[in-house]
C-alpha atoms as a PDB file:
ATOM      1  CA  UNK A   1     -14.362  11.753  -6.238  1.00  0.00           C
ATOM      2  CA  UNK A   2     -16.209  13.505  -3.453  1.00  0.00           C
ATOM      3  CA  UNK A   3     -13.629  15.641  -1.398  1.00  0.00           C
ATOM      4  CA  UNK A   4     -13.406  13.472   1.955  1.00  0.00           C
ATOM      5  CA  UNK A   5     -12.093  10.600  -0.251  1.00  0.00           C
ATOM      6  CA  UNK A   6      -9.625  12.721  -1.736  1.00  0.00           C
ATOM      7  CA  UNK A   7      -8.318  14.660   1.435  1.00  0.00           C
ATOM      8  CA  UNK A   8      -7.979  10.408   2.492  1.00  0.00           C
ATOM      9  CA  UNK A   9      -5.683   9.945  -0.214  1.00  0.00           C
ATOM     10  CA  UNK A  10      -4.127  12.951   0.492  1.00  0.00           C
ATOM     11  CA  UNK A  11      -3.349  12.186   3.719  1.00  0.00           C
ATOM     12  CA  UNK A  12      -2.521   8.530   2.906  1.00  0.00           C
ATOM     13  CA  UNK A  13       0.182   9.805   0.482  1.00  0.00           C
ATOM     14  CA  UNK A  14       1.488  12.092   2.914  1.00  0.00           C
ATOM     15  CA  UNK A  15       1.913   9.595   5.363  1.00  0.00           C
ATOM     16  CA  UNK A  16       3.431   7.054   2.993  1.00  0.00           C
ATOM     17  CA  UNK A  17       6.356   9.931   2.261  1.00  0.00           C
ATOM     18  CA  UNK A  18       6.898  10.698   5.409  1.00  0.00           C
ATOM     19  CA  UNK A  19       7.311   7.419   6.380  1.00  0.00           C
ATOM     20  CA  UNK A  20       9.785   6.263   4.167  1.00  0.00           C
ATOM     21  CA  UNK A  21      11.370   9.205   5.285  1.00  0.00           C
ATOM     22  CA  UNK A  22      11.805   8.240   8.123  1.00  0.00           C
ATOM     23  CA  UNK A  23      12.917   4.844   7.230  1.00  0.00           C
ATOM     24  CA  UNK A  24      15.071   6.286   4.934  1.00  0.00           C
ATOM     25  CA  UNK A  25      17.365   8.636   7.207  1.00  0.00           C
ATOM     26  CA  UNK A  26      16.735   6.334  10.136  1.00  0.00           C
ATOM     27  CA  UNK A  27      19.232   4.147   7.655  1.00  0.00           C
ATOM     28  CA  UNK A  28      21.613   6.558   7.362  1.00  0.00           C
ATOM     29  CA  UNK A  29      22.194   6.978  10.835  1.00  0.00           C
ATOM     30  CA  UNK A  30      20.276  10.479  10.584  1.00  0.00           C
ATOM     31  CA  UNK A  31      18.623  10.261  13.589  1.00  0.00           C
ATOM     32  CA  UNK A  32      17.440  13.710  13.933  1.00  0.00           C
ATOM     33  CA  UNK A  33      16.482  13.940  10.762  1.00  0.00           C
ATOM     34  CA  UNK A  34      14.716  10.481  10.931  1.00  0.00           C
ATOM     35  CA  UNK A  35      12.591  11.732  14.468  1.00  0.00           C
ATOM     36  CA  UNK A  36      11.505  14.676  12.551  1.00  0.00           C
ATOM     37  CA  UNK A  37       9.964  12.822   9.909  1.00  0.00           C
ATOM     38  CA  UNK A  38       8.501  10.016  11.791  1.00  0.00           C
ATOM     39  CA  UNK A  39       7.097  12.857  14.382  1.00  0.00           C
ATOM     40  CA  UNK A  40       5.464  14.321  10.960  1.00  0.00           C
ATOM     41  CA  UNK A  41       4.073  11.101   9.715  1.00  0.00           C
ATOM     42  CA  UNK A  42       2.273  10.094  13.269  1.00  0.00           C
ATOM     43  CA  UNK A  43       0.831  13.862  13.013  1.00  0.00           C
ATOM     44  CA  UNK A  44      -0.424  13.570   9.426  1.00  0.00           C
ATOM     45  CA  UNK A  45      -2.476  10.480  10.459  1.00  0.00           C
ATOM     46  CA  UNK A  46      -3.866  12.346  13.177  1.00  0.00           C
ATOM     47  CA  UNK A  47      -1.740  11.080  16.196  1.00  0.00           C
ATOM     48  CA  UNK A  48      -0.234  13.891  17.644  1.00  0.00           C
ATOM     49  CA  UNK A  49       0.281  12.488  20.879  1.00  0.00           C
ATOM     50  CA  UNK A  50       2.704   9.846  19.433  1.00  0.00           C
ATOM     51  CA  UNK A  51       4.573  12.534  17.979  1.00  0.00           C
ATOM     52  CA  UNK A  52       4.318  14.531  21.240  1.00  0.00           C
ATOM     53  CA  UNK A  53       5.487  11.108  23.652  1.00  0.00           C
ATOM     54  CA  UNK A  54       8.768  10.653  20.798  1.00  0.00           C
ATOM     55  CA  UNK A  55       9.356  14.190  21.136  1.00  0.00           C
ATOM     56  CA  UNK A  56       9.637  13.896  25.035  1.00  0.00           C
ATOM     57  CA  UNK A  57      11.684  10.429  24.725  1.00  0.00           C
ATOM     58  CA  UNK A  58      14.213  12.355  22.679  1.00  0.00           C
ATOM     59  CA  UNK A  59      14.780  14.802  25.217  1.00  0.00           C
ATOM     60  CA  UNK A  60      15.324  12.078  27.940  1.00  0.00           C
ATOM     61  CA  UNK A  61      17.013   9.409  25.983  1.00  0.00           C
ATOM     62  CA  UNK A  62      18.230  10.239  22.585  1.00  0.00           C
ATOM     63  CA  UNK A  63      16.837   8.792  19.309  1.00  0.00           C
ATOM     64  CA  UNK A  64      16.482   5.265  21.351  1.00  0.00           C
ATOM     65  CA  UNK A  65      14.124   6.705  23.778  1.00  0.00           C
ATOM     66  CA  UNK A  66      11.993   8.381  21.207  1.00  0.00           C
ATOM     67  CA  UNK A  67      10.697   5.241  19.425  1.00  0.00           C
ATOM     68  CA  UNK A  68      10.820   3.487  22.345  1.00  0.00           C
ATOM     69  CA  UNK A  69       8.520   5.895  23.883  1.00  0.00           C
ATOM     70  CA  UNK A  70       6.757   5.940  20.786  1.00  0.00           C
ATOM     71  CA  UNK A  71       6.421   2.054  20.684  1.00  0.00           C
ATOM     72  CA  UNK A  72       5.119   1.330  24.635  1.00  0.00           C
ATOM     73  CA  UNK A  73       2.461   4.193  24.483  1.00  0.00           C
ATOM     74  CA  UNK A  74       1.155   3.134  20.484  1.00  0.00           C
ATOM     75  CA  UNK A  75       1.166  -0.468  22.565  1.00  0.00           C
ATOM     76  CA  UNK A  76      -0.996   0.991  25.048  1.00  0.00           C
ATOM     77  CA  UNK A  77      -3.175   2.066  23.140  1.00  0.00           C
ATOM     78  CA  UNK A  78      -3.990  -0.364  21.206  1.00  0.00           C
ATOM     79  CA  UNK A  79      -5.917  -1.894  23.847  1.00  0.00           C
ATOM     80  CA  UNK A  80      -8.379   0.901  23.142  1.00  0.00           C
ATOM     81  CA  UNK A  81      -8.268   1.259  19.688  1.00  0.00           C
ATOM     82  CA  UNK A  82      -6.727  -0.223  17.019  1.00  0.00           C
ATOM     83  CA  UNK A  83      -3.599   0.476  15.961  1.00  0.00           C
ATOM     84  CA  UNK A  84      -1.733  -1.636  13.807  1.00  0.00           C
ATOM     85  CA  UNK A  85       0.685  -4.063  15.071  1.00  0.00           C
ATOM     86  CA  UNK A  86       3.519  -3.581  12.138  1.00  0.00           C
ATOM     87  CA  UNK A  87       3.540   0.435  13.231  1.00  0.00           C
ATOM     88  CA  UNK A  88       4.513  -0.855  16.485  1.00  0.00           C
ATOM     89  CA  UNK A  89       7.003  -3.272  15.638  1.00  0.00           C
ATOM     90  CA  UNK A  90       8.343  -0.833  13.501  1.00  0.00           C
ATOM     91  CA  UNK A  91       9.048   1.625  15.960  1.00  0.00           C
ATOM     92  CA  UNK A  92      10.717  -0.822  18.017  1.00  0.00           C
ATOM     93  CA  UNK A  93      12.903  -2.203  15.451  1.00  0.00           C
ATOM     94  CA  UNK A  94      13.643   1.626  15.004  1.00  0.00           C
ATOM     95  CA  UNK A  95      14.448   1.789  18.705  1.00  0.00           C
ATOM     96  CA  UNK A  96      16.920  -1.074  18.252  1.00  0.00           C
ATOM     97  CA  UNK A  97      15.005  -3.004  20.545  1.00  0.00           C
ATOM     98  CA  UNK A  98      14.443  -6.129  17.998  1.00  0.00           C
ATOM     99  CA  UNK A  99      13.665  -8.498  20.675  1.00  0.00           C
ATOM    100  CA  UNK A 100      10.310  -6.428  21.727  1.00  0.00           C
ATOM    101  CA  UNK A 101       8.957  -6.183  18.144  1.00  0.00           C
END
Protein backbone atom coordinates (compact mmCIF):
# COMPACT_ATOMS: atom_id res chain seq x y z
CA UNK A 1 0.00 0.00 0.00
CA UNK A 2 1.51 3.37 -0.76
CA UNK A 3 1.85 5.37 2.61
CA UNK A 4 -1.06 8.08 2.13
CA UNK A 5 -3.50 5.11 1.98
CA UNK A 6 -2.18 3.73 5.00
CA UNK A 7 -1.83 6.97 7.20
CA UNK A 8 -6.00 7.00 5.81
CA UNK A 9 -6.56 3.91 7.52
CA UNK A 10 -4.70 4.98 10.23
CA UNK A 11 -6.54 7.78 10.83
CA UNK A 12 -9.87 6.05 10.01
CA UNK A 13 -9.13 3.54 12.83
CA UNK A 14 -8.27 6.15 15.13
CA UNK A 15 -11.29 7.89 14.64
CA UNK A 16 -13.48 4.80 14.80
CA UNK A 17 -11.87 4.22 18.60
CA UNK A 18 -12.25 7.32 19.62
CA UNK A 19 -15.57 7.47 18.70
CA UNK A 20 -16.95 4.67 20.31
CA UNK A 21 -15.26 6.11 23.05
CA UNK A 22 -17.04 8.55 23.23
CA UNK A 23 -20.23 6.76 22.77
CA UNK A 24 -19.17 4.50 25.17
CA UNK A 25 -18.59 6.81 28.38
CA UNK A 26 -21.17 9.23 27.04
CA UNK A 27 -23.39 5.94 28.23
CA UNK A 28 -22.10 5.78 31.37
CA UNK A 29 -22.89 9.10 32.31
CA UNK A 30 -18.99 9.96 32.01
CA UNK A 31 -19.36 13.08 30.62
CA UNK A 32 -15.95 14.36 31.01
CA UNK A 33 -14.52 11.53 30.02
CA UNK A 34 -16.94 11.24 26.99
CA UNK A 35 -15.97 15.28 25.82
CA UNK A 36 -12.44 14.26 25.93
CA UNK A 37 -12.77 11.58 23.59
CA UNK A 38 -15.19 13.03 21.22
CA UNK A 39 -12.84 16.38 21.30
CA UNK A 40 -10.00 13.69 20.20
CA UNK A 41 -11.97 12.03 17.52
CA UNK A 42 -13.12 15.53 15.70
CA UNK A 43 -9.17 16.36 15.95
CA UNK A 44 -7.98 13.06 14.45
CA UNK A 45 -10.19 13.73 11.37
CA UNK A 46 -8.74 16.99 11.07
CA UNK A 47 -11.49 19.25 12.67
CA UNK A 48 -9.98 20.99 15.30
CA UNK A 49 -12.29 23.71 15.40
CA UNK A 50 -15.17 21.33 16.40
CA UNK A 51 -13.12 20.20 19.12
CA UNK A 52 -12.14 23.81 19.94
CA UNK A 53 -16.26 25.18 19.74
CA UNK A 54 -17.16 21.78 22.33
CA UNK A 55 -14.35 22.77 24.36
CA UNK A 56 -15.77 26.41 24.75
CA UNK A 57 -19.53 25.00 25.15
CA UNK A 58 -18.26 23.02 28.10
CA UNK A 59 -17.00 25.90 29.80
CA UNK A 60 -20.34 27.83 29.35
CA UNK A 61 -22.82 25.08 29.64
CA UNK A 62 -21.64 21.78 30.86
CA UNK A 63 -21.50 18.56 28.77
CA UNK A 64 -25.03 19.81 27.12
CA UNK A 65 -23.50 22.86 25.75
CA UNK A 66 -20.51 21.12 24.34
CA UNK A 67 -22.31 18.95 21.74
CA UNK A 68 -24.69 21.35 21.31
CA UNK A 69 -22.09 23.74 20.33
CA UNK A 70 -20.54 21.08 18.54
CA UNK A 71 -23.81 20.19 16.62
CA UNK A 72 -25.01 24.05 15.40
CA UNK A 73 -21.42 24.99 14.17
CA UNK A 74 -20.78 21.14 12.28
CA UNK A 75 -24.52 22.35 10.93
CA UNK A 76 -23.07 25.42 9.74
CA UNK A 77 -20.77 24.20 8.08
CA UNK A 78 -22.08 21.95 6.20
CA UNK A 79 -23.40 24.48 4.00
CA UNK A 80 -19.79 24.83 2.88
CA UNK A 81 -18.59 21.57 2.90
CA UNK A 82 -19.77 18.42 3.50
CA UNK A 83 -20.08 17.02 6.56
CA UNK A 84 -22.08 14.17 7.23
CA UNK A 85 -25.49 14.44 8.49
CA UNK A 86 -25.37 11.25 11.07
CA UNK A 87 -22.13 13.17 12.83
CA UNK A 88 -24.51 15.85 13.39
CA UNK A 89 -27.38 14.08 14.59
CA UNK A 90 -25.17 12.33 16.68
CA UNK A 91 -23.93 15.11 18.50
CA UNK A 92 -27.29 16.27 19.14
CA UNK A 93 -28.66 13.12 20.37
CA UNK A 94 -25.44 13.41 22.61
CA UNK A 95 -26.60 16.86 23.65
CA UNK A 96 -29.96 15.38 24.67
CA UNK A 97 -31.54 17.48 22.29
CA UNK A 98 -33.40 14.45 20.31
CA UNK A 99 -35.91 16.64 18.80
CA UNK A 100 -33.08 18.68 16.68
CA UNK A 101 -31.38 15.52 15.32
Amino acid sequence: MMPGVISFFVTAFDFVVLASLWADYYLKRMHEESLESAKAAFTVMGMAEIADVMAKGYEENGYRGAMTSAAETMAEFSKQTYISPYFIAETYVFAEGHGMA
